[in-house]
N, C-alpha and C. Protein backbone atom coordinates (compact mmCIF):
# COMPACT_ATOMS: atom_id res chain seq x y z
N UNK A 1 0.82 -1.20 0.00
CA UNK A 1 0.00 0.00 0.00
C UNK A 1 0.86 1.26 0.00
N UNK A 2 1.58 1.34 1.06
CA UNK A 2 2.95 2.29 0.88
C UNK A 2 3.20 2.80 -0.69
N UNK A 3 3.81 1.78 -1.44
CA UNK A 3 4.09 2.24 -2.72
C UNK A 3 3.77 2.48 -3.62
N UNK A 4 2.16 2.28 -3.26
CA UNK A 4 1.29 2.73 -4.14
C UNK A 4 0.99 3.92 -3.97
N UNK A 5 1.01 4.15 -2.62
CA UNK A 5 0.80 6.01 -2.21
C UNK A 5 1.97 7.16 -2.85
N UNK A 6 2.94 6.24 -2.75
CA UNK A 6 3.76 7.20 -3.17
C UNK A 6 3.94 7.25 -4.42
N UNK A 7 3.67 6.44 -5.46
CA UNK A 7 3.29 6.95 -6.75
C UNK A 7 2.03 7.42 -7.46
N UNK A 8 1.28 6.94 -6.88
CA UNK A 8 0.24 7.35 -7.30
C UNK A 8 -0.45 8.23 -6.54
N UNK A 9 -0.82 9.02 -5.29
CA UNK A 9 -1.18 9.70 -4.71
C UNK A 9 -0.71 11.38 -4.85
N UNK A 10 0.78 11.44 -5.10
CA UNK A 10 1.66 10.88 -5.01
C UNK A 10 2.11 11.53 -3.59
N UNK A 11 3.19 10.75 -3.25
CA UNK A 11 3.79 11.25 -1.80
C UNK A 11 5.12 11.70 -1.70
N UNK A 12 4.63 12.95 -2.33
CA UNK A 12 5.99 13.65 -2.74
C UNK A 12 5.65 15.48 -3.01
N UNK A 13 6.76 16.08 -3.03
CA UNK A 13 7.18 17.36 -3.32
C UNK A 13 5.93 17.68 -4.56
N UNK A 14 5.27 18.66 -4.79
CA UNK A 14 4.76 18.48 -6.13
C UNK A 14 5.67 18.82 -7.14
N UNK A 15 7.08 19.78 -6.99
CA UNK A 15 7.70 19.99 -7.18
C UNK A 15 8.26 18.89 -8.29
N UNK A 16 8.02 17.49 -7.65
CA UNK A 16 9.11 16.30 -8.17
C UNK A 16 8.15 15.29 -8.64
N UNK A 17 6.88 15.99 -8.72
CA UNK A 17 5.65 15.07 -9.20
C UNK A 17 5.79 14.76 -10.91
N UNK A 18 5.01 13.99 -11.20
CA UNK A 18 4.97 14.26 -12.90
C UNK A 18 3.90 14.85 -13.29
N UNK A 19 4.44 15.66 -14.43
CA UNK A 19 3.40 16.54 -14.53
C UNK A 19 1.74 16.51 -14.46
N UNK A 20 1.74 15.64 -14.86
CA UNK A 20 -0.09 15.21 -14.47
C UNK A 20 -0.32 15.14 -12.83
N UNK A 21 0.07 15.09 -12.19
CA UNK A 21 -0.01 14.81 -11.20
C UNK A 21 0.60 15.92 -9.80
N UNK A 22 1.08 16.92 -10.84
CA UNK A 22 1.53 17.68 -9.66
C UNK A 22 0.44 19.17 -8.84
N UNK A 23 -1.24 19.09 -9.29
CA UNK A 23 -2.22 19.54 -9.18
C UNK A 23 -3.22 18.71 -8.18
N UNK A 24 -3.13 17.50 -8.16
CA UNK A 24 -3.69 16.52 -7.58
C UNK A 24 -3.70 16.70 -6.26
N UNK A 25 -5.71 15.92 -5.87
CA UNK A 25 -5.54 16.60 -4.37
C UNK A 25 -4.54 15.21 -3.84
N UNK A 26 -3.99 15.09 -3.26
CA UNK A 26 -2.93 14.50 -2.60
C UNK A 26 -3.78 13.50 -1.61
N UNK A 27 -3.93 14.22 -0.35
CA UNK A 27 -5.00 13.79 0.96
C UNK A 27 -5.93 13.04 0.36
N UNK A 28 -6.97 13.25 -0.78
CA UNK A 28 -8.29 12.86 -0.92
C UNK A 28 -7.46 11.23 -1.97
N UNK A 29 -6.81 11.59 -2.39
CA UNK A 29 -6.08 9.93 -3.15
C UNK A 29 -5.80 9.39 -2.18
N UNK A 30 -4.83 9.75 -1.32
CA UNK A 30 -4.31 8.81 -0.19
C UNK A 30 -5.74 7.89 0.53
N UNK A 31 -7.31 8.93 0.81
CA UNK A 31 -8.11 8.08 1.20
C UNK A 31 -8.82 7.13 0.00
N UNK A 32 -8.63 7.80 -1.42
CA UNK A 32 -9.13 6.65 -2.36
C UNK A 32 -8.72 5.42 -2.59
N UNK A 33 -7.55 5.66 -2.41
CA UNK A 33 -6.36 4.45 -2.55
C UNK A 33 -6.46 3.35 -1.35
N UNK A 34 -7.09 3.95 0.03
CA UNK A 34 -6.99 3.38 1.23
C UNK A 34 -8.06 2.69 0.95
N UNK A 35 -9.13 3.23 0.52
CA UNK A 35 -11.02 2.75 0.61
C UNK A 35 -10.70 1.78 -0.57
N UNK A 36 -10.13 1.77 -1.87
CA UNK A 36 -10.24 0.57 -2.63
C UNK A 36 -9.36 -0.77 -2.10
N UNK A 37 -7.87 -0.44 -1.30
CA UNK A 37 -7.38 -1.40 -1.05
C UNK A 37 -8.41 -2.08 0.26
N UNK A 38 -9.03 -1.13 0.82
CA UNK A 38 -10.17 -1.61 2.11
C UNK A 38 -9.00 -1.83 3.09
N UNK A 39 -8.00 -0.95 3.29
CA UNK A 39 -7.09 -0.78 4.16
C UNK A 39 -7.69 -0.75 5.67
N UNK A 40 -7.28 -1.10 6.28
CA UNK A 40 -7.91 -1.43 8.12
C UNK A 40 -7.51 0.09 8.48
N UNK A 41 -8.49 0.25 9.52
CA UNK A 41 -8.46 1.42 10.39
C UNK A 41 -6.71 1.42 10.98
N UNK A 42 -5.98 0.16 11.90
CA UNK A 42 -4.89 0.42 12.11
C UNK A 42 -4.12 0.54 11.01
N UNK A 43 -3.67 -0.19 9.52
CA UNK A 43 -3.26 0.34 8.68
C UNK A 43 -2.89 2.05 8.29
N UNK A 44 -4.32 2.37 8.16
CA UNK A 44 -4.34 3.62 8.00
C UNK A 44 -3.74 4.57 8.56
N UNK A 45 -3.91 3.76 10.18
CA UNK A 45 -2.73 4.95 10.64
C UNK A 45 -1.22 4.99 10.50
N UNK A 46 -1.07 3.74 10.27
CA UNK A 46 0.54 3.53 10.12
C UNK A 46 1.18 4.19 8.56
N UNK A 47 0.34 4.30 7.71
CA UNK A 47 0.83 4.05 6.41
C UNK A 47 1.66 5.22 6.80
N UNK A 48 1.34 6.43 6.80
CA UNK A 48 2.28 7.65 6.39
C UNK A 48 3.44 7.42 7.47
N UNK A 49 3.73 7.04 8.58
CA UNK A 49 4.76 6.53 9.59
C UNK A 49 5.48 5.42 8.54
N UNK A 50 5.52 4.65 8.11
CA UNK A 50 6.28 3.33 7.14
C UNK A 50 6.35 3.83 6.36
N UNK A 51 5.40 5.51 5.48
CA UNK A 51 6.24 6.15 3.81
C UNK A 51 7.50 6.95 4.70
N UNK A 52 7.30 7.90 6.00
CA UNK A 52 8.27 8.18 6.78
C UNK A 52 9.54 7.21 7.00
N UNK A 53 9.10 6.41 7.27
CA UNK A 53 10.55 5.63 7.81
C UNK A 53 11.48 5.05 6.48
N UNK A 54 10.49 4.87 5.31
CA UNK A 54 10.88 4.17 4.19
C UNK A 54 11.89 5.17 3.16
N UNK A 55 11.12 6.28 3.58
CA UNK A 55 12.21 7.68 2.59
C UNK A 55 12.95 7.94 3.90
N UNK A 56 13.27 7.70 4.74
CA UNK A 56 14.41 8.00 5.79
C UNK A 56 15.35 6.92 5.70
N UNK A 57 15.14 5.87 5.62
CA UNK A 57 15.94 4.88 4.87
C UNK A 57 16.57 4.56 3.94
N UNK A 58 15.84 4.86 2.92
CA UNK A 58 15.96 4.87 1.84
C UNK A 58 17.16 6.18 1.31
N UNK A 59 17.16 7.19 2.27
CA UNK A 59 18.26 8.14 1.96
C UNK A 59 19.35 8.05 2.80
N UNK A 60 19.20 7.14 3.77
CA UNK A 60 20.73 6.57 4.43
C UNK A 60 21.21 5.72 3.82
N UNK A 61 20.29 4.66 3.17
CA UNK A 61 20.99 3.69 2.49
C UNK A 61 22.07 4.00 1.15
N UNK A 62 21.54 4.87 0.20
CA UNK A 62 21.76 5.84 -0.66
C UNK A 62 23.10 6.29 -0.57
N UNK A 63 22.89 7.33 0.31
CA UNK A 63 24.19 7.88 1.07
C UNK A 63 25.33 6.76 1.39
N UNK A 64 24.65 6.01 2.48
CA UNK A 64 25.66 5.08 2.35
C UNK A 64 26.46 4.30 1.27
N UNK A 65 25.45 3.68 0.39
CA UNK A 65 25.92 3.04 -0.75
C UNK A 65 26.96 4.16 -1.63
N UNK A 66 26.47 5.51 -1.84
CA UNK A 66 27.49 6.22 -2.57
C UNK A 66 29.03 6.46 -2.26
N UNK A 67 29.11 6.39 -0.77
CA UNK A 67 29.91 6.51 0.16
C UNK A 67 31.20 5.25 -0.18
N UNK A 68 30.70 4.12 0.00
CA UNK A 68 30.91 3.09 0.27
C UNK A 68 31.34 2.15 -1.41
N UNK A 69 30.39 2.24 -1.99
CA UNK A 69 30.54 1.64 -2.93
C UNK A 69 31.32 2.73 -4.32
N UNK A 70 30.69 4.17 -4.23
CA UNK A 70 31.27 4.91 -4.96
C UNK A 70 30.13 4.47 -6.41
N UNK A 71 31.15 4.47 -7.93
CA UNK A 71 30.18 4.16 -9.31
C UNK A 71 28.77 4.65 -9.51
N UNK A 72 27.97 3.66 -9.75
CA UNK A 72 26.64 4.81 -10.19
C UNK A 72 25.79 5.38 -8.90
N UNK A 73 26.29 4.80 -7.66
CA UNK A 73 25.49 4.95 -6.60
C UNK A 73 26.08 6.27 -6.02
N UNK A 74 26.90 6.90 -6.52
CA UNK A 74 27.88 8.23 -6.22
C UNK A 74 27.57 8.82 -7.20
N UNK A 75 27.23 8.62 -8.31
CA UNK A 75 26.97 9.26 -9.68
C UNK A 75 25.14 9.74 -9.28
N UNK A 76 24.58 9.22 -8.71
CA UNK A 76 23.04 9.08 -8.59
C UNK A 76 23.32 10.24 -7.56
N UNK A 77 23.53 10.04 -6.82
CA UNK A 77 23.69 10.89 -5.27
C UNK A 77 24.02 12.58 -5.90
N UNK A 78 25.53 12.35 -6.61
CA UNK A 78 25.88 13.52 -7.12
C UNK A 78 24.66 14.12 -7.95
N UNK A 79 24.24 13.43 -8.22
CA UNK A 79 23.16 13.67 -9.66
C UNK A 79 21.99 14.10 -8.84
N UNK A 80 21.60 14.23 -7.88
CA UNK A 80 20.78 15.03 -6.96
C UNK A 80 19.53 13.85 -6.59
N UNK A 81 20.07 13.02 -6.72
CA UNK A 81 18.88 11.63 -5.77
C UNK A 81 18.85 12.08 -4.47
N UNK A 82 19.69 12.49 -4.18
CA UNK A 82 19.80 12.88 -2.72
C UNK A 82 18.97 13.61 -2.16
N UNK A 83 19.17 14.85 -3.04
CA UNK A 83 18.14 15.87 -2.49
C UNK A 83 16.81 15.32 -2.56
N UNK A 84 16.35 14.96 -3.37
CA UNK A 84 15.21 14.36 -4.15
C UNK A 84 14.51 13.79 -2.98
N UNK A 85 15.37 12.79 -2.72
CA UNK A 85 14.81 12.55 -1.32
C UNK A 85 14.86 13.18 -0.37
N UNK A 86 15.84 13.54 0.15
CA UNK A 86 15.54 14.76 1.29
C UNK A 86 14.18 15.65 1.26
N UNK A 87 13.91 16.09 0.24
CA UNK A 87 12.86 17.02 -0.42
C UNK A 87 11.49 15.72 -0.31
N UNK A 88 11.41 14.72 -0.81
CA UNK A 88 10.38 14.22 -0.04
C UNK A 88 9.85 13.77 1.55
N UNK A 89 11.02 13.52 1.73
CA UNK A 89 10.85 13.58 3.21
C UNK A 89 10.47 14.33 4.09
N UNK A 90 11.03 15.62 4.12
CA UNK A 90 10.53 16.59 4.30
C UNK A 90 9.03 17.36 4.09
N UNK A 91 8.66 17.15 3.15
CA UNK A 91 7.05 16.71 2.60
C UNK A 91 6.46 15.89 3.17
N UNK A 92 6.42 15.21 3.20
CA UNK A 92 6.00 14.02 3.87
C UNK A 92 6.01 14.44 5.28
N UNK A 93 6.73 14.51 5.74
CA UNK A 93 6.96 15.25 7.58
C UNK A 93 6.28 16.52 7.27
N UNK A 94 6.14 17.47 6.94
CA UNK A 94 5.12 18.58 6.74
C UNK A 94 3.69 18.23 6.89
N UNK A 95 3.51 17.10 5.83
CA UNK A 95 2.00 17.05 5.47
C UNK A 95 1.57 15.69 5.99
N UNK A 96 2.11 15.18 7.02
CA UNK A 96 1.82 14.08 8.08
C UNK A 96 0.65 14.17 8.42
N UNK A 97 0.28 15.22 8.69
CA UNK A 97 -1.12 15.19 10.12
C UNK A 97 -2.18 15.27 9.12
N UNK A 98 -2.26 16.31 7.97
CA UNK A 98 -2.98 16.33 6.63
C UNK A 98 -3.19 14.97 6.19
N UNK A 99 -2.29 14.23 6.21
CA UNK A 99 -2.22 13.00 5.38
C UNK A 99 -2.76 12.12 6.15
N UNK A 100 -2.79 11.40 7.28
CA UNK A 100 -3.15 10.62 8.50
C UNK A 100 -4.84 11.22 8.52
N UNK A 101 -5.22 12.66 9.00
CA UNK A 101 -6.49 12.71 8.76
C UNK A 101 -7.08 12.50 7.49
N UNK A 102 -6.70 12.66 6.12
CA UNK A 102 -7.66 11.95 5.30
C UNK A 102 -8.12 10.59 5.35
N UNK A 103 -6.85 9.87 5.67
CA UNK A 103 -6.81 8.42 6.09
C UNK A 103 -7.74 7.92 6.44
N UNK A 104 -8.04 9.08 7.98
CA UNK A 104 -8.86 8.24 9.03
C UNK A 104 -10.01 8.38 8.66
């Protein structure tokens, strides 16, 4: 469910949206997406906490790998994956409480 929110809802910067999608009410997908999967009341609350933890991860791992391994995973990073994520995350932590109440 997670990764479906975040592409298709989407759960991100609109900034870094695609263009169709960077007008979209955000909140009101996150509950469409919830009501067709028939996502559980506890679900619901967790989802935006697990897209949180998953783009917080997901940009240590990153980091790390560029670090560590260097090649395209340093080339990606340099290439502004980084921010990319940072910039969703940050979104995402902004529009938490927005996002959790459509949910519920």
């Amino acid at each position: 469910m997670c990764n479906a929110l975040m592409w298709w809802a989407p759960l991100s910067d609109p900034a870094d949206a695609e263009p169709l999608l960077r007008d979209v009410d955000v909140p009101r997908r996150c509950r469409l997406l919830a009501d067709a999967y028939s996502l559980s009341e506890t679900d619901r609350g967790r989802v935006i906490d697990v897209a949180i933890m998953r783009v917080n991860r997901s940009c240590h791992l990153m980091k790390q790998r560029a670090e560590l391994l260097g090649g395209g995973w340093q080339r990606m990073w340099d290439d502004g994956a980084g921010d990319l994520i940072k910039r969703r995350l940050a979104w995402l932590e902004r529009n938490a409480d927005t996002l959790r109440s459509a949910l519920g």
